[in-house]
PDB file of N, CA and C in Angstrom:
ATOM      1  N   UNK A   1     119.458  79.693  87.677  1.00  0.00           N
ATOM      2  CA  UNK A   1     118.075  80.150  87.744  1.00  0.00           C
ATOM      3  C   UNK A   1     117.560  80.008  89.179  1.00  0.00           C
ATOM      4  N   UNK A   2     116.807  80.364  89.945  1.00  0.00           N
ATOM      5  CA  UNK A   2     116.271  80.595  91.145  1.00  0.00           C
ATOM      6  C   UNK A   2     115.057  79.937  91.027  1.00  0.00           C
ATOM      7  N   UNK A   3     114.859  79.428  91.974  1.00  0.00           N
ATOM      8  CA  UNK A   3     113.175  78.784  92.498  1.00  0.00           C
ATOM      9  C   UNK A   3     112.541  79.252  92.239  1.00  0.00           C
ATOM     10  N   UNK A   4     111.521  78.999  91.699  1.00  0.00           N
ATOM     11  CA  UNK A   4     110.005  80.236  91.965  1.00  0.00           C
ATOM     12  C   UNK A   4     109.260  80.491  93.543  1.00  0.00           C
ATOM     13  N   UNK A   5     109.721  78.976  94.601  1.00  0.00           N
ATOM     14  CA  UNK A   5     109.522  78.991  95.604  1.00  0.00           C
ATOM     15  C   UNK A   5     110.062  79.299  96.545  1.00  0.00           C
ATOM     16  N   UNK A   6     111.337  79.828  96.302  1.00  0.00           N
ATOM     17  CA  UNK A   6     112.460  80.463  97.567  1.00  0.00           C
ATOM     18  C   UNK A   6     112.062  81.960  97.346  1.00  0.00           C
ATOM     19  N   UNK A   7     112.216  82.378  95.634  1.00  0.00           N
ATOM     20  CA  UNK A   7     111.591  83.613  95.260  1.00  0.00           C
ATOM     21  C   UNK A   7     110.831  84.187  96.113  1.00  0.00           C
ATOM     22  N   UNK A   8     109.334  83.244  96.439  1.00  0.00           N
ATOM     23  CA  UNK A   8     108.010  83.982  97.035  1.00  0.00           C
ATOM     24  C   UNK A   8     108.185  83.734  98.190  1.00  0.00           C
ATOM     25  N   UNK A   9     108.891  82.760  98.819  1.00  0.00           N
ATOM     26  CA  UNK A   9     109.703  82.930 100.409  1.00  0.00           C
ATOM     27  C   UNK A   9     110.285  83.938 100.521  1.00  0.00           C
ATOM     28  N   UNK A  10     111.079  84.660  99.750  1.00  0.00           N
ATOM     29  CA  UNK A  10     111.801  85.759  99.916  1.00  0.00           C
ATOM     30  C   UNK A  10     111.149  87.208  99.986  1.00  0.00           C
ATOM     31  N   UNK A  11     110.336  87.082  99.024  1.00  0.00           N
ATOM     32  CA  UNK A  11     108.884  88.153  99.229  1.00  0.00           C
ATOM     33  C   UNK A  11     108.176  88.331 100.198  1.00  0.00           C
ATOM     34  N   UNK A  12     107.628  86.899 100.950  1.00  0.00           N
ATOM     35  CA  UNK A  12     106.824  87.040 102.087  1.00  0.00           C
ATOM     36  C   UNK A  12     107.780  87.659 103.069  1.00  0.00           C
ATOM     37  N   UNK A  13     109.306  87.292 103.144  1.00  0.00           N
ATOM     38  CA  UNK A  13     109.528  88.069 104.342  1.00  0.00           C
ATOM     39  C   UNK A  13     110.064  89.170 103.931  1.00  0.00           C
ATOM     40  N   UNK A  14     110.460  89.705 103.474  1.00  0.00           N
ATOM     41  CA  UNK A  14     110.552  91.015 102.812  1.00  0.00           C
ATOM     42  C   UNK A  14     109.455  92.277 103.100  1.00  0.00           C
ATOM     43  N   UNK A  15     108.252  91.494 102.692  1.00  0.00           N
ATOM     44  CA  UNK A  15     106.925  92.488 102.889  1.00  0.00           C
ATOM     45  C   UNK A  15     106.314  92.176 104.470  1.00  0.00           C
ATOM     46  N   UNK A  16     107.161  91.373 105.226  1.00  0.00           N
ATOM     47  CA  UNK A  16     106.457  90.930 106.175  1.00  0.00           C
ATOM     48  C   UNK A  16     107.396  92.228 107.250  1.00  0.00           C
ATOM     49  N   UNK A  17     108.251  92.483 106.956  1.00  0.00           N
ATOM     50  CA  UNK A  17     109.373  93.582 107.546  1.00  0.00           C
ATOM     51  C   UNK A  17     109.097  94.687 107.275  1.00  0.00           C
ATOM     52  N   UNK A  18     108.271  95.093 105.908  1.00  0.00           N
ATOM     53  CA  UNK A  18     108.136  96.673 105.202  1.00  0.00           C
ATOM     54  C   UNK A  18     107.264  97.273 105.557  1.00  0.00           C
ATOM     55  N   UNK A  19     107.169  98.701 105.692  1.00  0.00           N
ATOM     56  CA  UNK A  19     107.023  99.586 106.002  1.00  0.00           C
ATOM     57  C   UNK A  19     105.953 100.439 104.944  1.00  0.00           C
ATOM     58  N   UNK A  20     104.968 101.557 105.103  1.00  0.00           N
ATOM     59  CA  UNK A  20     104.493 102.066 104.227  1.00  0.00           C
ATOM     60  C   UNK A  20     105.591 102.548 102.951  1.00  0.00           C
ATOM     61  N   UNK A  21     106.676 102.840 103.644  1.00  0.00           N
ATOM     62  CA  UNK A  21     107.745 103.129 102.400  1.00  0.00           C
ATOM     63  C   UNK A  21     108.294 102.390 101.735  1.00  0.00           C
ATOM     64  N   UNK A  22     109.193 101.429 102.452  1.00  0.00           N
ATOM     65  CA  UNK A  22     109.510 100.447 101.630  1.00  0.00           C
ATOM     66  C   UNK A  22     108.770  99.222 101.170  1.00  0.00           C
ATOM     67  N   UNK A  23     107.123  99.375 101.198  1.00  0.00           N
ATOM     68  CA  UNK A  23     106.844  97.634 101.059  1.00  0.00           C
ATOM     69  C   UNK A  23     107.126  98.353  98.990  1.00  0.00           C
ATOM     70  N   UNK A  24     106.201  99.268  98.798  1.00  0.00           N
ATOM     71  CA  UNK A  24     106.571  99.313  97.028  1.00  0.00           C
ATOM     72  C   UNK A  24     108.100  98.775  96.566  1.00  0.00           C
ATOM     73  N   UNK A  25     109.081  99.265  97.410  1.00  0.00           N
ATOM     74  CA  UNK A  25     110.545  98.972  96.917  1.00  0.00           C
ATOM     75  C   UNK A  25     110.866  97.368  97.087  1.00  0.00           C
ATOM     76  N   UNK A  26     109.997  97.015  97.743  1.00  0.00           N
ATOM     77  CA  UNK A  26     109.731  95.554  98.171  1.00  0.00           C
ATOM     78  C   UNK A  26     109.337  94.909  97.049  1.00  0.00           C
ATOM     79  N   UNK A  27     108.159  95.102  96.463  1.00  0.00           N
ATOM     80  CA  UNK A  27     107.355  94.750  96.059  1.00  0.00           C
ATOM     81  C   UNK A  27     108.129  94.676  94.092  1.00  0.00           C
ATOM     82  N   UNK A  28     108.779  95.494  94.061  1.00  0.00           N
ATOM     83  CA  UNK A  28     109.096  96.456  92.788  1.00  0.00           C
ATOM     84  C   UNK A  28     110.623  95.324  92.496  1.00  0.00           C
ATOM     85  N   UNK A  29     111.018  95.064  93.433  1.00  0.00           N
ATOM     86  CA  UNK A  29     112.205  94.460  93.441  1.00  0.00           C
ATOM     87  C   UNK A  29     112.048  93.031  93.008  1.00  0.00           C
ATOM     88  N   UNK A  30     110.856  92.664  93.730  1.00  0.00           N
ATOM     89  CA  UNK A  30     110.482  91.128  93.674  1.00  0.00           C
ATOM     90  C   UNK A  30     110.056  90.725  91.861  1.00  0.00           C
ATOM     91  N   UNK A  31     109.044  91.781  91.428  1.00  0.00           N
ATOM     92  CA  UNK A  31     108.541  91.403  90.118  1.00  0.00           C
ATOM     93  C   UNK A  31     110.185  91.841  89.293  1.00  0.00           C
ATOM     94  N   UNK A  32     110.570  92.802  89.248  1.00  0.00           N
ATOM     95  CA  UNK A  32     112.125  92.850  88.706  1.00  0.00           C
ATOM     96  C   UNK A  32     112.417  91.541  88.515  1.00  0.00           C
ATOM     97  N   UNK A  33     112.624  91.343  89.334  1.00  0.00           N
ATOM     98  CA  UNK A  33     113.296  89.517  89.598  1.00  0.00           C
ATOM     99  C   UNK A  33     113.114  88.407  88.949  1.00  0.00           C
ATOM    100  N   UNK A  34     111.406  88.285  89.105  1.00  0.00           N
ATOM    101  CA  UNK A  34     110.763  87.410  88.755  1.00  0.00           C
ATOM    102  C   UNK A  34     110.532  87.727  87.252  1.00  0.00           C
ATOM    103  N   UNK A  35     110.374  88.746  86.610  1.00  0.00           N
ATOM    104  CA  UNK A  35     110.521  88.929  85.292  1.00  0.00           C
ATOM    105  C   UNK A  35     112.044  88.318  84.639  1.00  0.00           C
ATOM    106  N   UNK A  36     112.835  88.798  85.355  1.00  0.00           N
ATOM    107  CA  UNK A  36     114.630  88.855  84.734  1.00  0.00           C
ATOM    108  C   UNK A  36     114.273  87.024  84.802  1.00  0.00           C
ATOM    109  N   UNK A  37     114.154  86.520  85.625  1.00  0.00           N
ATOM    110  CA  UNK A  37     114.125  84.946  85.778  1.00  0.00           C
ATOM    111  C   UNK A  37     113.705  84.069  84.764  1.00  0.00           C
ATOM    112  N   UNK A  38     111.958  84.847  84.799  1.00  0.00           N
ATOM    113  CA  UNK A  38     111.271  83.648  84.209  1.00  0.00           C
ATOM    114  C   UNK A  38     110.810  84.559  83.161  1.00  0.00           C
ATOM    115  N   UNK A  39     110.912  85.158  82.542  1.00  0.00           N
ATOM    116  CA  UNK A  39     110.099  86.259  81.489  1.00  0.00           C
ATOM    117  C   UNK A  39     109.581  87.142  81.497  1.00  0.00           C
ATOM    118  N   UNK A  40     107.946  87.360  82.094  1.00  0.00           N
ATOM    119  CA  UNK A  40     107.431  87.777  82.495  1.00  0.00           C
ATOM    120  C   UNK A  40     106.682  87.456  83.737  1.00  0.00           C
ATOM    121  N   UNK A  41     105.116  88.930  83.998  1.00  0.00           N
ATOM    122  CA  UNK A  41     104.090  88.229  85.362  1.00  0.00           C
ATOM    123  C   UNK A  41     103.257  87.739  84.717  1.00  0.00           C
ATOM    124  N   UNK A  42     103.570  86.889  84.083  1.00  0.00           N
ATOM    125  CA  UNK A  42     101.601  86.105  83.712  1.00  0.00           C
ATOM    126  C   UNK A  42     101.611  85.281  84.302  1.00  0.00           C
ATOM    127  N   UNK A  43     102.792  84.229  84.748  1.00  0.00           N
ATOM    128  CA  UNK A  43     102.503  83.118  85.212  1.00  0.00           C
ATOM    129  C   UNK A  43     102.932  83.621  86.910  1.00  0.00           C
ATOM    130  N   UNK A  44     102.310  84.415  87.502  1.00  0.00           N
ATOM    131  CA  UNK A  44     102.721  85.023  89.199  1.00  0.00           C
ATOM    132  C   UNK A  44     101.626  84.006  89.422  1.00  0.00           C
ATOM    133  N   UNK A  45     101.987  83.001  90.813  1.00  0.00           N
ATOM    134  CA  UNK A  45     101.096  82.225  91.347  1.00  0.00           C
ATOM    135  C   UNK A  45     100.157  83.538  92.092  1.00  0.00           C
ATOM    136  N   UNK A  46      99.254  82.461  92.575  1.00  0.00           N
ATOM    137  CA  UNK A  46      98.073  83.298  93.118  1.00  0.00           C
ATOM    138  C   UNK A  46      98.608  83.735  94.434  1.00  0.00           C
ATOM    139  N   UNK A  47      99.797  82.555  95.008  1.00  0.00           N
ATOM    140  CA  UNK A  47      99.819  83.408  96.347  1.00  0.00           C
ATOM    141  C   UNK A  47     100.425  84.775  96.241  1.00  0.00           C
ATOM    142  N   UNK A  48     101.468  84.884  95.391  1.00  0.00           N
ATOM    143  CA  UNK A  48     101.830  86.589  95.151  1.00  0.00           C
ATOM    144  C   UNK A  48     101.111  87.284  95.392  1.00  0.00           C
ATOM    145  N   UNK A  49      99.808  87.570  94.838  1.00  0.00           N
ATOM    146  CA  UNK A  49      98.909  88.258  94.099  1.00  0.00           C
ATOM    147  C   UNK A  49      98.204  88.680  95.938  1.00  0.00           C
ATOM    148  N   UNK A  50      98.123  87.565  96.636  1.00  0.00           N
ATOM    149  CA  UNK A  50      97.509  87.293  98.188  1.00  0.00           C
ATOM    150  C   UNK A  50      98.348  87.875  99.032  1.00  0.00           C
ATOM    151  N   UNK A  51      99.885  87.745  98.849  1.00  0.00           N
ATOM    152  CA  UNK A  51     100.950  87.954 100.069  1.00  0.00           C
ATOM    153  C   UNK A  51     101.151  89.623  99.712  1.00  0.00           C
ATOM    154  N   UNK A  52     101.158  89.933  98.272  1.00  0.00           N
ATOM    155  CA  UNK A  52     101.055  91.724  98.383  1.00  0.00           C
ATOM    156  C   UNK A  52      99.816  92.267  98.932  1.00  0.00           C
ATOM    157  N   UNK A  53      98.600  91.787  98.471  1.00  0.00           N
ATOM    158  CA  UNK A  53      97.268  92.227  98.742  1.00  0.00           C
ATOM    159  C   UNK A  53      97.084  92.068 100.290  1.00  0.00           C
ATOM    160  N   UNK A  54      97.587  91.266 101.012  1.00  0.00           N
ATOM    161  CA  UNK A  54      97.292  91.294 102.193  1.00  0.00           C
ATOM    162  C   UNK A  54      97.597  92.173 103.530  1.00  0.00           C
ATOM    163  N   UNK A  55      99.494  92.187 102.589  1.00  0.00           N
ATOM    164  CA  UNK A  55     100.109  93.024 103.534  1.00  0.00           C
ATOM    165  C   UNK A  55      99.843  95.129 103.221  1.00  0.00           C
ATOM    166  N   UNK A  56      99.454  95.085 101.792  1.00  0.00           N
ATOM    167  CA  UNK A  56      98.880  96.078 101.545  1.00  0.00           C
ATOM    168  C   UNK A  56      97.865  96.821 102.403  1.00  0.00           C
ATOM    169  N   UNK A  57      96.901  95.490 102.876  1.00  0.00           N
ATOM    170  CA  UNK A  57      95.988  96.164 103.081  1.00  0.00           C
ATOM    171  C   UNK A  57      95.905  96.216 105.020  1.00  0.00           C
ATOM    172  N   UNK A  58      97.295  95.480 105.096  1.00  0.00           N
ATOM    173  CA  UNK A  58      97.819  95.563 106.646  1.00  0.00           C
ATOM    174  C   UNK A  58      98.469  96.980 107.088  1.00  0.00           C
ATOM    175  N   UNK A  59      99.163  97.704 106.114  1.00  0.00           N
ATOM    176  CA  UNK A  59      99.946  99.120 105.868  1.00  0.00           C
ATOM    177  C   UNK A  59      98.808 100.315 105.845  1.00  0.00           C
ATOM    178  N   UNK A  60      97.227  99.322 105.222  1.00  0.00           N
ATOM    179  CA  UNK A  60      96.300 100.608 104.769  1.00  0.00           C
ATOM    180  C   UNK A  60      97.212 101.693 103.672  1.00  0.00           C
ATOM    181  N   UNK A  61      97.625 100.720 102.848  1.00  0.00           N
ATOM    182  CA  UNK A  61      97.373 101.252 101.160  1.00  0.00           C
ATOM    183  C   UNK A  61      96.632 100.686 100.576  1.00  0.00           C
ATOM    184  N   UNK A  62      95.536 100.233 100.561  1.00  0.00           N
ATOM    185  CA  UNK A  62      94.280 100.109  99.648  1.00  0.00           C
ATOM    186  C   UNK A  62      93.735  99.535 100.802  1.00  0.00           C
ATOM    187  N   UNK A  63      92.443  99.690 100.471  1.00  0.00           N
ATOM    188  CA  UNK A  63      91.054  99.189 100.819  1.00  0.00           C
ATOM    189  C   UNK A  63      90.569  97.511 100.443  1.00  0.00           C
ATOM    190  N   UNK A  64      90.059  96.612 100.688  1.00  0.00           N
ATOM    191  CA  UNK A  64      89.190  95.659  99.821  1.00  0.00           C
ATOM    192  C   UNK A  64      87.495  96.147 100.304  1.00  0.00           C
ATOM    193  N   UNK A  65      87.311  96.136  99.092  1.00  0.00           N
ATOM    194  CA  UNK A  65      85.897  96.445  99.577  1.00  0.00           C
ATOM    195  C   UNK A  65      84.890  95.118  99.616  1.00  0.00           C
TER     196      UNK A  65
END
């Protein structure tokens, strides 16, 4: 079984490298993962939720308003 904390280490740099194209394949890969691992996303810590939203909105694919 895998960390949940190497996991979201592995995410941050992943999305920290991606691109408007690949951050989704990034992103898509990581919950894959984290589902196959642990079940499901209910229990995604909050930083997930922060390290996509941030770099999202570093790419300018969404807005925060």
């Amino acid at each position: 079984m895998v960390n949940k904390d190497s996991l979201i280490d592995a995410l941050k740099q992943g999305v920290k490298g991606a691109d408007e194209t690949t951050f989704p394949i990034c992103v898509d890969s990581f919950t894959n993962l984290w589902q196959y691992e642990f079940g499901s996303l209910d229990d995604l810590p909050q930083d997930v939720d922060d390290i996509i939203a941030n770099r999202a909105v570093e790419l300018g694919l969404i807005e925060l308003e």
